[in-house]
Protein backbone atom coordinates (compact mmCIF):
# COMPACT_ATOMS: atom_id res chain seq x y z
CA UNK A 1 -68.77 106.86 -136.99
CA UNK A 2 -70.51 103.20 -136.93
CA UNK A 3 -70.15 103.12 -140.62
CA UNK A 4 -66.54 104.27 -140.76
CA UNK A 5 -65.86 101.73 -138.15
CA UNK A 6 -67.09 99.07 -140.21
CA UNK A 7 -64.72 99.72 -143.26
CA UNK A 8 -62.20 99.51 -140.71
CA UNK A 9 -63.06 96.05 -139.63
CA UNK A 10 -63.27 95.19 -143.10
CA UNK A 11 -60.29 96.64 -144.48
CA UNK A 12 -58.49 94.83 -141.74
CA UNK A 13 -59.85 91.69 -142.60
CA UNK A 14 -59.02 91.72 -145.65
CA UNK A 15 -54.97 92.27 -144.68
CA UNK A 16 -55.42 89.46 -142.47
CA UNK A 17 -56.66 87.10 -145.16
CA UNK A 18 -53.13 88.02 -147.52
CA UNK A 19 -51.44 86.47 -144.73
CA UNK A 20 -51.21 82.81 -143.16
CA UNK A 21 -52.67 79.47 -144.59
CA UNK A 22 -56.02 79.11 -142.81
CA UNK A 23 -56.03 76.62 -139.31
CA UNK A 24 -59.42 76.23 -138.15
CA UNK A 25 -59.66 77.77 -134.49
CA UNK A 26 -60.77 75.56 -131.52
CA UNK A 27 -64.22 77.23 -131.75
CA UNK A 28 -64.53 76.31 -135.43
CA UNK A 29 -63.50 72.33 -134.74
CA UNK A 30 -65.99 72.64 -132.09
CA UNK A 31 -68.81 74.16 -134.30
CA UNK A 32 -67.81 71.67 -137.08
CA UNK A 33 -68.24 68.39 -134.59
CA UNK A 34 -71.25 70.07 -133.31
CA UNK A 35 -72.96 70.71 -136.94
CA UNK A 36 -72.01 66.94 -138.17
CA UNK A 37 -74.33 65.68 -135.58
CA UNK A 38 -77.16 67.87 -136.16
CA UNK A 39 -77.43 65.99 -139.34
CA UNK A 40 -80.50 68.00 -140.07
CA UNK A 41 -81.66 71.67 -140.65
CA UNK A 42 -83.89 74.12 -142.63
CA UNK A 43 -83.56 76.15 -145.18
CA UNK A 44 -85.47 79.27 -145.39
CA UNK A 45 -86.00 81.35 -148.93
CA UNK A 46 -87.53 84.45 -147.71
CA UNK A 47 -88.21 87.90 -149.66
CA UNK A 48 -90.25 90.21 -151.40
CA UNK A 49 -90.32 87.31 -154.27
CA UNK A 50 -92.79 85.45 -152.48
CA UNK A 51 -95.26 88.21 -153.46
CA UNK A 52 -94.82 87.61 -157.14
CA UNK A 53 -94.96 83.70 -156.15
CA UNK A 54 -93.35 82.84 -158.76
CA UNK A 55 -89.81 81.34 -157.12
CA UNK A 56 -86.86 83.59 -156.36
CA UNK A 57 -84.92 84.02 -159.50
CA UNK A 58 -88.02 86.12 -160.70
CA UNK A 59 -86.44 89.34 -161.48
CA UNK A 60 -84.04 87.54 -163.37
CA UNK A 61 -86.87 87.05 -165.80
CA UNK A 62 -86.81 90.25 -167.63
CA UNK A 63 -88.20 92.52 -165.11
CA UNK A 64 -86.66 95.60 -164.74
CA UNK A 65 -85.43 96.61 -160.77
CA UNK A 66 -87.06 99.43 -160.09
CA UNK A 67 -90.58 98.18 -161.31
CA UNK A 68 -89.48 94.60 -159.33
CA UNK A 69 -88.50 97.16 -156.21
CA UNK A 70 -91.95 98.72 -156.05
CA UNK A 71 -93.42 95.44 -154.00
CA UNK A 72 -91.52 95.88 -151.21
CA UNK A 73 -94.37 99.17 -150.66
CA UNK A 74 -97.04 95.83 -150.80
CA UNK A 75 -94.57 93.51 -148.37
CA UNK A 76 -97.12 93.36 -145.06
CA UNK A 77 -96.29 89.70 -144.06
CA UNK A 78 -98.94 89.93 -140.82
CA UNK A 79 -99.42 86.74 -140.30
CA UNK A 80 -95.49 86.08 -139.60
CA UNK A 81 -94.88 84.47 -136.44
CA UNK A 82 -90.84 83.70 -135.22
CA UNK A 83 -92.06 81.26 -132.60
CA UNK A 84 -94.57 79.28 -134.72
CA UNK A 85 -91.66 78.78 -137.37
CA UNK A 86 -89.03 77.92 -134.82
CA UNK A 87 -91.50 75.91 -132.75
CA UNK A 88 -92.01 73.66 -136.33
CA UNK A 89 -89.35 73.39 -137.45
CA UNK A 90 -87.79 72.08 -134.10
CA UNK A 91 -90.66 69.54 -133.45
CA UNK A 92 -89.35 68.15 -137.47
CA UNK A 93 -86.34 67.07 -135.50
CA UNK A 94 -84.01 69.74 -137.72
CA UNK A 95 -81.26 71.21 -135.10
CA UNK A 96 -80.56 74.49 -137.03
CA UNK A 97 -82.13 76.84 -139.61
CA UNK A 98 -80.17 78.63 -142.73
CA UNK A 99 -81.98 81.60 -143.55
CA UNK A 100 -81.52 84.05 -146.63
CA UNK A 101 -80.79 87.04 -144.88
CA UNK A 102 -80.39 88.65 -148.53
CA UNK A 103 -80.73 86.91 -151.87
CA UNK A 104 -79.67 87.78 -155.41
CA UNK A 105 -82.66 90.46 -155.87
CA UNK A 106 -80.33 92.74 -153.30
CA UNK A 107 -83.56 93.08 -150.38
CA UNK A 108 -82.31 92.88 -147.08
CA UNK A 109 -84.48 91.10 -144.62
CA UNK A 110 -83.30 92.79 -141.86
CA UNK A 111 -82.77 96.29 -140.09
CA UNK A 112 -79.66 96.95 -142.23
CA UNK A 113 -78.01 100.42 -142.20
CA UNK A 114 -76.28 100.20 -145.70
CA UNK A 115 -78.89 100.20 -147.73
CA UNK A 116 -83.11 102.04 -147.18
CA UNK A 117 -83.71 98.68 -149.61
CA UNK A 118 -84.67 96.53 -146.46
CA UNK A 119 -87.45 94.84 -144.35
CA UNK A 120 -87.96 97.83 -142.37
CA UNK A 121 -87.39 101.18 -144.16
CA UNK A 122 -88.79 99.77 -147.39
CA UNK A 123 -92.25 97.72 -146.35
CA UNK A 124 -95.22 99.14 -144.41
CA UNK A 125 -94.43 95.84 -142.33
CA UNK A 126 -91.64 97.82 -140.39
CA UNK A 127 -90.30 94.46 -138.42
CA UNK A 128 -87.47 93.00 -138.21
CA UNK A 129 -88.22 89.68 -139.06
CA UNK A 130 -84.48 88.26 -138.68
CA UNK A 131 -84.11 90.00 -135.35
CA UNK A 132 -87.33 88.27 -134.34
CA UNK A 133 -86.23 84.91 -135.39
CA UNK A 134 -83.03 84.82 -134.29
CA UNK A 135 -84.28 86.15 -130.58
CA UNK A 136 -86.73 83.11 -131.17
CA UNK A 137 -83.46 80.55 -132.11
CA UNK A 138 -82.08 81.49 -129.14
CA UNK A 139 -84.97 80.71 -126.79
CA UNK A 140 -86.02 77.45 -128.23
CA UNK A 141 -82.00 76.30 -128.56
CA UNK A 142 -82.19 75.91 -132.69
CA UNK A 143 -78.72 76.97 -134.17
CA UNK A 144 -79.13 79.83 -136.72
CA UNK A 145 -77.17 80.11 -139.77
CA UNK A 146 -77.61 82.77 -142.60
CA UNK A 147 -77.53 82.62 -146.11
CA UNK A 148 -76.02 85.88 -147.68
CA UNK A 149 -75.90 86.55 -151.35
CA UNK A 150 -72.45 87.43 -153.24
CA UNK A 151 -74.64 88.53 -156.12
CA UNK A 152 -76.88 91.95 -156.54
CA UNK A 153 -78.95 91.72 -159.55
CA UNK A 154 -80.15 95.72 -158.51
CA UNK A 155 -77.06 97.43 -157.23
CA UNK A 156 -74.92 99.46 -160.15
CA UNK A 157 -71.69 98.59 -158.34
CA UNK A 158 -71.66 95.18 -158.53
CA UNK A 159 -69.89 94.02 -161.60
CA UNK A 160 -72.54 92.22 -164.27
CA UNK A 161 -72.00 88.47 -163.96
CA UNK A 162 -74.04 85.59 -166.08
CA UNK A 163 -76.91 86.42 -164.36
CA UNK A 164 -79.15 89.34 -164.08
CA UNK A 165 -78.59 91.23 -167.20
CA UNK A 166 -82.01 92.56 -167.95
CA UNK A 167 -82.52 94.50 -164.89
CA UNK A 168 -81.45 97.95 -166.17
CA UNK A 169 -77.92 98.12 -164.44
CA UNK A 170 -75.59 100.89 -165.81
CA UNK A 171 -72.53 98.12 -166.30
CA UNK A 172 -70.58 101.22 -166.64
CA UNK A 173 -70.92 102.20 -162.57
CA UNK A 174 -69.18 99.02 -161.61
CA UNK A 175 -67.04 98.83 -158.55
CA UNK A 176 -66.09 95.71 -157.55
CA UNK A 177 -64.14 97.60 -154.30
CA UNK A 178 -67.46 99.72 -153.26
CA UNK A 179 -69.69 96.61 -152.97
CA UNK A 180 -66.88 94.51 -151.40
CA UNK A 181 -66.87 97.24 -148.52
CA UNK A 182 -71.18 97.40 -148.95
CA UNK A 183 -71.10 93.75 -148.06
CA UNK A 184 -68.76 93.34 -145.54
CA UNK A 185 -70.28 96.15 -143.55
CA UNK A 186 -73.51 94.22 -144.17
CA UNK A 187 -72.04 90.94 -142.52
CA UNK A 188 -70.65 92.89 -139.86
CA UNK A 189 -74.41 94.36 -139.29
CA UNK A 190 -75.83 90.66 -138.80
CA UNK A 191 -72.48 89.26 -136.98
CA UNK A 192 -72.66 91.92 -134.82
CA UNK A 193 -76.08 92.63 -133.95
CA UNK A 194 -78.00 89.53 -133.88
CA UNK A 195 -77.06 86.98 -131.68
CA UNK A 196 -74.88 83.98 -132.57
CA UNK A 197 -74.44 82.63 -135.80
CA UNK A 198 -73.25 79.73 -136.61
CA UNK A 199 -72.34 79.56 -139.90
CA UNK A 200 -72.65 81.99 -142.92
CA UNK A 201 -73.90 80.63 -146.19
CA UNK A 202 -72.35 82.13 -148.96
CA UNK A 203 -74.09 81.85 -152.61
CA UNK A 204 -73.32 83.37 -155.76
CA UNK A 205 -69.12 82.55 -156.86
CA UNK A 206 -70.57 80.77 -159.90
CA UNK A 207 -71.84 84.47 -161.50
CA UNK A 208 -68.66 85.73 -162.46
CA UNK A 209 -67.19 82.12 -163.78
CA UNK A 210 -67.65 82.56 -167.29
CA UNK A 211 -65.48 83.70 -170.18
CA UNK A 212 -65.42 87.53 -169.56
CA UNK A 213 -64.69 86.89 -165.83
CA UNK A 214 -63.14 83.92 -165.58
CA UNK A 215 -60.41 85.57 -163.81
CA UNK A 216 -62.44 87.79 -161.27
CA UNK A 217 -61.35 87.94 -157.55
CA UNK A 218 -63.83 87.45 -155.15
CA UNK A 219 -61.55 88.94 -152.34
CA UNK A 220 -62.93 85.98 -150.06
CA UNK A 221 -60.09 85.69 -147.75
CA UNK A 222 -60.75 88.94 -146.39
CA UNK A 223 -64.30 88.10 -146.24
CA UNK A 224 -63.70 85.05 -144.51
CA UNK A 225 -61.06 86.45 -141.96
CA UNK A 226 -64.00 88.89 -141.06
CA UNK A 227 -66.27 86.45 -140.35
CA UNK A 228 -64.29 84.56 -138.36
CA UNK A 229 -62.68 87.87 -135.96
CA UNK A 230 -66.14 88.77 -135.80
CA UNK A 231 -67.48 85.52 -134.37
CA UNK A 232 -64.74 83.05 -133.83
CA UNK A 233 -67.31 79.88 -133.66
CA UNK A 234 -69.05 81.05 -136.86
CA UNK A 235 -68.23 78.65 -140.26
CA UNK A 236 -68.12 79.68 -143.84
CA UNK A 237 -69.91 78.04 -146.31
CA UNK A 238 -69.86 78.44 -149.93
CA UNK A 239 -72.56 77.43 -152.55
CA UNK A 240 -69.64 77.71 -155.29
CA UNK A 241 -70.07 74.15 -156.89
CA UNK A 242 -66.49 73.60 -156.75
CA UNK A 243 -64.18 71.76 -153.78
CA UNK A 244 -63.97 74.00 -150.90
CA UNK A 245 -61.66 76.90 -150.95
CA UNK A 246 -59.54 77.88 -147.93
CA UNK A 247 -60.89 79.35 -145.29
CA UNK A 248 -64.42 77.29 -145.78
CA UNK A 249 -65.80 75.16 -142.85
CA UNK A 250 -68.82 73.44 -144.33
CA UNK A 251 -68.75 71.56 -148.01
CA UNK A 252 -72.37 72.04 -150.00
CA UNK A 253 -73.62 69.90 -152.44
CA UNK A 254 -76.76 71.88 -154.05
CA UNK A 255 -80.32 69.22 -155.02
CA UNK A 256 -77.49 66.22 -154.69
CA UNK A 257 -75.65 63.60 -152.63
CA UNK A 258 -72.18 64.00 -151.94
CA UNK A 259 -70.48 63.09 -155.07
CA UNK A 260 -73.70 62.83 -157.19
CA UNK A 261 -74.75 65.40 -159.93
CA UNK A 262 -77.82 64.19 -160.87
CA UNK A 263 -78.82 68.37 -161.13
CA UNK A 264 -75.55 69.31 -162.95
CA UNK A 265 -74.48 71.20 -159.79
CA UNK A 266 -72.25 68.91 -157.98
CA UNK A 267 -70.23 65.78 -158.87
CA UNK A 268 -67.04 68.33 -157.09
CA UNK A 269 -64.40 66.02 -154.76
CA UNK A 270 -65.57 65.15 -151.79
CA UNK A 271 -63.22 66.95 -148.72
CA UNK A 272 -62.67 66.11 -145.19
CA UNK A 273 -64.44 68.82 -144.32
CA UNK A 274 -68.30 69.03 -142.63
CA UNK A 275 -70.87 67.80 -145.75
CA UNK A 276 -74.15 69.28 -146.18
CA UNK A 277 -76.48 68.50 -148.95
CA UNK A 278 -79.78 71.46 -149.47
CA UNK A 279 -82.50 70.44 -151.23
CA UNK A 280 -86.33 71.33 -152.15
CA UNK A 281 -89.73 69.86 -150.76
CA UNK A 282 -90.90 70.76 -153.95
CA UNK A 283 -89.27 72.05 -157.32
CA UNK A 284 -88.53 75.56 -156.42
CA UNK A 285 -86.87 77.42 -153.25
CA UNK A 286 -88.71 80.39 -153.01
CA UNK A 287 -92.16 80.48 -152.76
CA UNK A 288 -93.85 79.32 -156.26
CA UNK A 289 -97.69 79.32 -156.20
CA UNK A 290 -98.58 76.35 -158.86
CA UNK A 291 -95.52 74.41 -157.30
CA UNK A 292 -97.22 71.96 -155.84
CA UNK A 293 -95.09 68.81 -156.82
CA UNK A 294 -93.78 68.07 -153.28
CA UNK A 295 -91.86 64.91 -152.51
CA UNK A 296 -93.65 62.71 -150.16
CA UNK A 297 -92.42 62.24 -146.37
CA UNK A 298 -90.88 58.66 -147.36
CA UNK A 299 -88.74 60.14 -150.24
CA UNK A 300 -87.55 62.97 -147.59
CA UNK A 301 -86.87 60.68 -144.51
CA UNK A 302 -84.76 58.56 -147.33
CA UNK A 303 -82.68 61.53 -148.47
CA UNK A 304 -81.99 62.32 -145.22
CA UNK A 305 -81.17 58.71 -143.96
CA UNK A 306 -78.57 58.53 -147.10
CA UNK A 307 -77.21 62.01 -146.79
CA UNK A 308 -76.61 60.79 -143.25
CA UNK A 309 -74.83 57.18 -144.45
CA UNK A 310 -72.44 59.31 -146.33
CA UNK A 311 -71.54 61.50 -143.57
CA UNK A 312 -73.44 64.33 -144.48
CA UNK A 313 -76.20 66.97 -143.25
CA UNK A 314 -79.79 67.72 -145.03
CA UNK A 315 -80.68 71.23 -145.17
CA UNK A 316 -84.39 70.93 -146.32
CA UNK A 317 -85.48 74.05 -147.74
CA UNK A 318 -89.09 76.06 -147.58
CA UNK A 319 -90.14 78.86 -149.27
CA UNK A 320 -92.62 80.73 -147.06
CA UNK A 321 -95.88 82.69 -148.37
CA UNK A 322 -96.17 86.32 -148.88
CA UNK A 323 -98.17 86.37 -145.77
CA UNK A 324 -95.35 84.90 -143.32
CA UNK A 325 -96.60 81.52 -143.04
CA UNK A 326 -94.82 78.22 -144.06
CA UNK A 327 -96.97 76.62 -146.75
CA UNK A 328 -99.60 73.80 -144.90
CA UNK A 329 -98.19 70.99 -147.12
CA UNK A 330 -94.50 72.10 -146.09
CA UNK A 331 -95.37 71.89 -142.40
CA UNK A 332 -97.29 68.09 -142.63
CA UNK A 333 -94.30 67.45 -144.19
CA UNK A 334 -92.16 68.80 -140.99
CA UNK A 335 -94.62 66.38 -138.45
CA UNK A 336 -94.27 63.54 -140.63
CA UNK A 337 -90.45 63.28 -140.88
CA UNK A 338 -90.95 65.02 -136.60
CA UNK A 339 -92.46 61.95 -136.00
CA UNK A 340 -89.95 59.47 -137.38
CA UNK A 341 -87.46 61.25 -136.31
CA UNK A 342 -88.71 60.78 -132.58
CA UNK A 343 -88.76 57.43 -132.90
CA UNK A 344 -85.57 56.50 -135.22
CA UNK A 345 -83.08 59.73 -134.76
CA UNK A 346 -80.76 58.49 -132.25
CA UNK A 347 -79.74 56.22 -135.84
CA UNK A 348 -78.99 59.77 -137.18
CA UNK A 349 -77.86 62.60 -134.76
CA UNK A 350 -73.90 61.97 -134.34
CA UNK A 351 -73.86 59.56 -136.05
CA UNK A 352 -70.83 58.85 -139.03
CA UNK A 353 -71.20 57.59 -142.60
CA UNK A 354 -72.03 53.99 -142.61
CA UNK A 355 -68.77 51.01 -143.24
CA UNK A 356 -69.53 50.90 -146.96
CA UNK A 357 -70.95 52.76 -149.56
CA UNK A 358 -74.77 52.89 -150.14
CA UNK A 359 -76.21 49.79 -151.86
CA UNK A 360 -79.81 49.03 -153.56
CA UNK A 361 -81.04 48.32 -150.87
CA UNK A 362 -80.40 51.35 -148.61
CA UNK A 363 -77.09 52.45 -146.12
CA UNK A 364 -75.61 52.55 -142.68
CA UNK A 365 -74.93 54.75 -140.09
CA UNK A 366 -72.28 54.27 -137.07
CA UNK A 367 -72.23 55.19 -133.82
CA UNK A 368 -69.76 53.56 -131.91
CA UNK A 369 -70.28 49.92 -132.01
CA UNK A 370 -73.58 50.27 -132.92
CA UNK A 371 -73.91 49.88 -136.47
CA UNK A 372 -77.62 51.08 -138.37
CA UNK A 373 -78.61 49.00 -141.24
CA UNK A 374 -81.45 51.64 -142.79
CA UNK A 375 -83.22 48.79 -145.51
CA UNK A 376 -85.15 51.15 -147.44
CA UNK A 377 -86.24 48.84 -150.14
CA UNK A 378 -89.55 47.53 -149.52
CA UNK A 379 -88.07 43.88 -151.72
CA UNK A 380 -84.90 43.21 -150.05
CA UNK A 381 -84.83 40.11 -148.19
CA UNK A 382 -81.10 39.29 -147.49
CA UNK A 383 -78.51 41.57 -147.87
CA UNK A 384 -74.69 41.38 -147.58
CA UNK A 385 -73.25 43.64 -145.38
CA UNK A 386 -68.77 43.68 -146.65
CA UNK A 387 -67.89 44.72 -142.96
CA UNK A 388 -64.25 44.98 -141.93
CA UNK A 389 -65.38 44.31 -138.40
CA UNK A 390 -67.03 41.52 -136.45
CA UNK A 391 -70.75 41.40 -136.25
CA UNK A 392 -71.70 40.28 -132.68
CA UNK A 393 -75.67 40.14 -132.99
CA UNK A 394 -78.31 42.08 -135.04
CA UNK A 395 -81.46 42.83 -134.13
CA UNK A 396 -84.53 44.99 -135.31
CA UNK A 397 -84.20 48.60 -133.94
CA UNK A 398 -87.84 49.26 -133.43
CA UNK A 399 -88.70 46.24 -131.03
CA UNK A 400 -85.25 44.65 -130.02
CA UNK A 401 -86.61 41.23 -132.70
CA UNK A 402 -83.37 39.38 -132.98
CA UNK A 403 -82.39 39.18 -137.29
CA UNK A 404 -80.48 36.05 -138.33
CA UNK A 405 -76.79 36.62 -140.10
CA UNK A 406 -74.04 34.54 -141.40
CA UNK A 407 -70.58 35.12 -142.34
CA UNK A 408 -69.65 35.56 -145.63
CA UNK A 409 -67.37 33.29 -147.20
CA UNK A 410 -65.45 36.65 -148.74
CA UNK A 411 -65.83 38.52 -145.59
CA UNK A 412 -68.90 40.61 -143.59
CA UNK A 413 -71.90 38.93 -143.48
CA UNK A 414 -75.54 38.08 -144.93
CA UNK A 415 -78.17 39.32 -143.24
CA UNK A 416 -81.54 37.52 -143.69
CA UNK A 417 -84.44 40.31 -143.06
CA UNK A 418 -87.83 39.23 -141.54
CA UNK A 419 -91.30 40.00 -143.17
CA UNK A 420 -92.26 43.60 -142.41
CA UNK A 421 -95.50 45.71 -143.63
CA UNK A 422 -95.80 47.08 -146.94
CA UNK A 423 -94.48 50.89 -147.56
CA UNK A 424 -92.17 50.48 -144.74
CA UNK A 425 -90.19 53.71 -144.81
CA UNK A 426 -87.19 52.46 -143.04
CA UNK A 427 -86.39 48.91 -141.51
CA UNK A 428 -83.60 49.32 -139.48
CA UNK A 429 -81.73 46.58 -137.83
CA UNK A 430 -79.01 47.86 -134.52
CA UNK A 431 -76.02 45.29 -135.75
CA UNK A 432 -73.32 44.97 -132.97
CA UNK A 433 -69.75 45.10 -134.28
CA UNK A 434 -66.49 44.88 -132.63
């Protein structure tokens, strides 16, 4: 009966999404006002993957499923602990985690009943690991948002994209319809059964552009109609490099700034909806053993401080080891930028993008009046600031140490900075505008 009542929700999802133009409900707005000035959130890549540690695209390597399958019979994550990762990743200063509730390889980290091929029927570990950290979320007030894959490089009926064609799929048992249903009664599992979610994060449009399936329907109003009857405050994002299709919340930019494409995976138009930015500590999003190359606390407090002068969120990801713990380096890296955070964030939570684009020198944030000059070049020494408004008085953020301006003969102002220590991450100066 639960299962037939879950086709029915779908099925009547998808009816609604042939009809109206999308308007974002009053509980959307009020999630979308309420995620811009969070600013800053996790990402968790999570799965059997991490026992092969070699990043979680591994089965598209070659491997064929069912041998790939058989570690989910070694998956014993024991040393996983919901309130240690919660409790981490909140002292970091991030307001929300995105965690992949299942990724490309088809494993369902959670106590799903569509599929044995899960956290809980298929590991010796028996837990369910999302139930545990979203009961954790909810306790220590961190907004939790899941990550769902549109791709199954296991499952027969989903139709063979780009990706995943070594696997051993029988191409012939394709049915685009039967794994439309399969997910949808998935998302109705984890919008149903496990607390409130703010926002689900879609991945996996891009498999089916390419010259075969160019043309493919994705079905996603339905989807998104479902969603949203089934939790009328939960977004939809979509990792689908293009601009955001209707019925979408949240705008992603994947391992780039807004507008950048530095990776070849953005450079899209930039909408008026939310922006968030996700990006690595290291090279790889799942858990890669000789990864090691992680970006220093500096270079992550900067991302974040210009994600945040163009109006946009950082979701920092982790991959967690096989043995449920976040990776040491990955959590000194959550203190560090904890620690700034403490002391600089109000320059970052609810905050807007800054009065001009970023220069060499660094950005801005606004908040109100209050205008943040973040000077994250260690050289700079006077800066022009092209504002539109009138600067009242600057002065250093830290210690309240007046900084000397003039006006500009062309409009805004020059700012002249003071001496400050070497390796400074951030200088920022509080200017006071009109």
């Amino acid at each position: 009966m639960k299962k037939c009542l879950l086709s029915l929700c779908a099925a009547a999802a998808f009816m609604a999404g042939m009809a109206q133009s999308y308007q974002p409900s009053p509980e959307i707005k009020a999630s979308q006002q309420q995620f811009a000035a969070d600013r800053f959130g996790i990402f968790i890549h999570w799965g059997i993957y991490s026992l092969f540690a070699q990043g979680e695209w591994y089965l598209n390597s070659g491997i064929k499923q069912d041998e790939y399958a058989k570690a989910a019979r070694a998956f014993y994550p024991a040393d996983f602990d919901a309130a240690e990762w919660v409790s981490a990743i909140k002292d970091s200063g991030a307001r929300y985690i995105t965690f992949t509730s299942r990724h490309h390889d088809g494993f369902s980290m959670w106590d799903t009943e569509q599929s044995d091929y899960n956290i809980v029927d298929a590991t010796p570990f028996k837990r369910d690991v999302l139930k545990e950290l979203s009961d954790e979320c909810q306790r220590q007030g961190i907004h939790l948002h899941l990550y769902y894959s549109h791709i199954d490089w296991g499952r027969d009926d989903y139709p063979l994209g780009r990706t995943g064609r070594h696997t051993g799929k029988d191409s012939l048992r394709a049915d685009y319809p039967h794994y439309y249903d399969f997910m949808n009664r998935q998302l109705t599992e984890l919008l149903t059964n496990y607390g409130p979610v703010r926002a689900i994060w879609f991945d996996g449009w891009w498999d089916q552009n390419n010259r075969e399936t160019r043309d493919f329907d994705w079905q996603l109003p339905g989807q998104y109609d479902l969603i949203h009857s089934l939790q009328p405050s939960c977004m939809v994002a979509n990792n689908h490099h293009q601009e955001p299709i209707e019925g979408e919340d949240i705008q992603i930019f994947e391992r780039d700034l807004p507008g950048q494409n530095t990776a070849g995976l953005s450079g899209q138009g930039i909408g008026s909806l939310p922006l968030e930015t996700c990006n690595t500590m290291n090279g790889m999003w799942g858990y890669k053993i000789i990864d090691q190359d992680y970006k220093s606390s500096k270079e992550l407090i900067h991302y974040l401080v210009k994600a945040a002068g163009m109006g946009a969120n950082l979701l920092l990801n982790i991959g967690p080891q096989p043995n449920g713990q976040l990776p040491a380096t990955s959590l000194d890296r959550l203190k560090e930028i904890g620690a700034w955070m403490r002391a600089n964030g109000e320059t970052i939570y609810g905050t807007s993008a800054g009065d001009f684009p970023a220069r060499e020198w660094g950005t801005t944030t606004r908040l109100g009046n209050r205008l943040f000059v973040h000077v994250l070049s260690d050289g700079a020494t006077e800066i022009d600031l092209p504002l539109a408004r009138k600067a009242r008085k600057a002065f250093a953020y830290a210690d309240k140490t007046p900084v000397k301006f003039t006006a500009n003969k062309e409009g805004g102002i020059r700012m002249t900075l003071p001496s400050r220590p070497a390796n400074t991450i951030d200088y920022i100066v509080e200017l006071e505008t009109d």
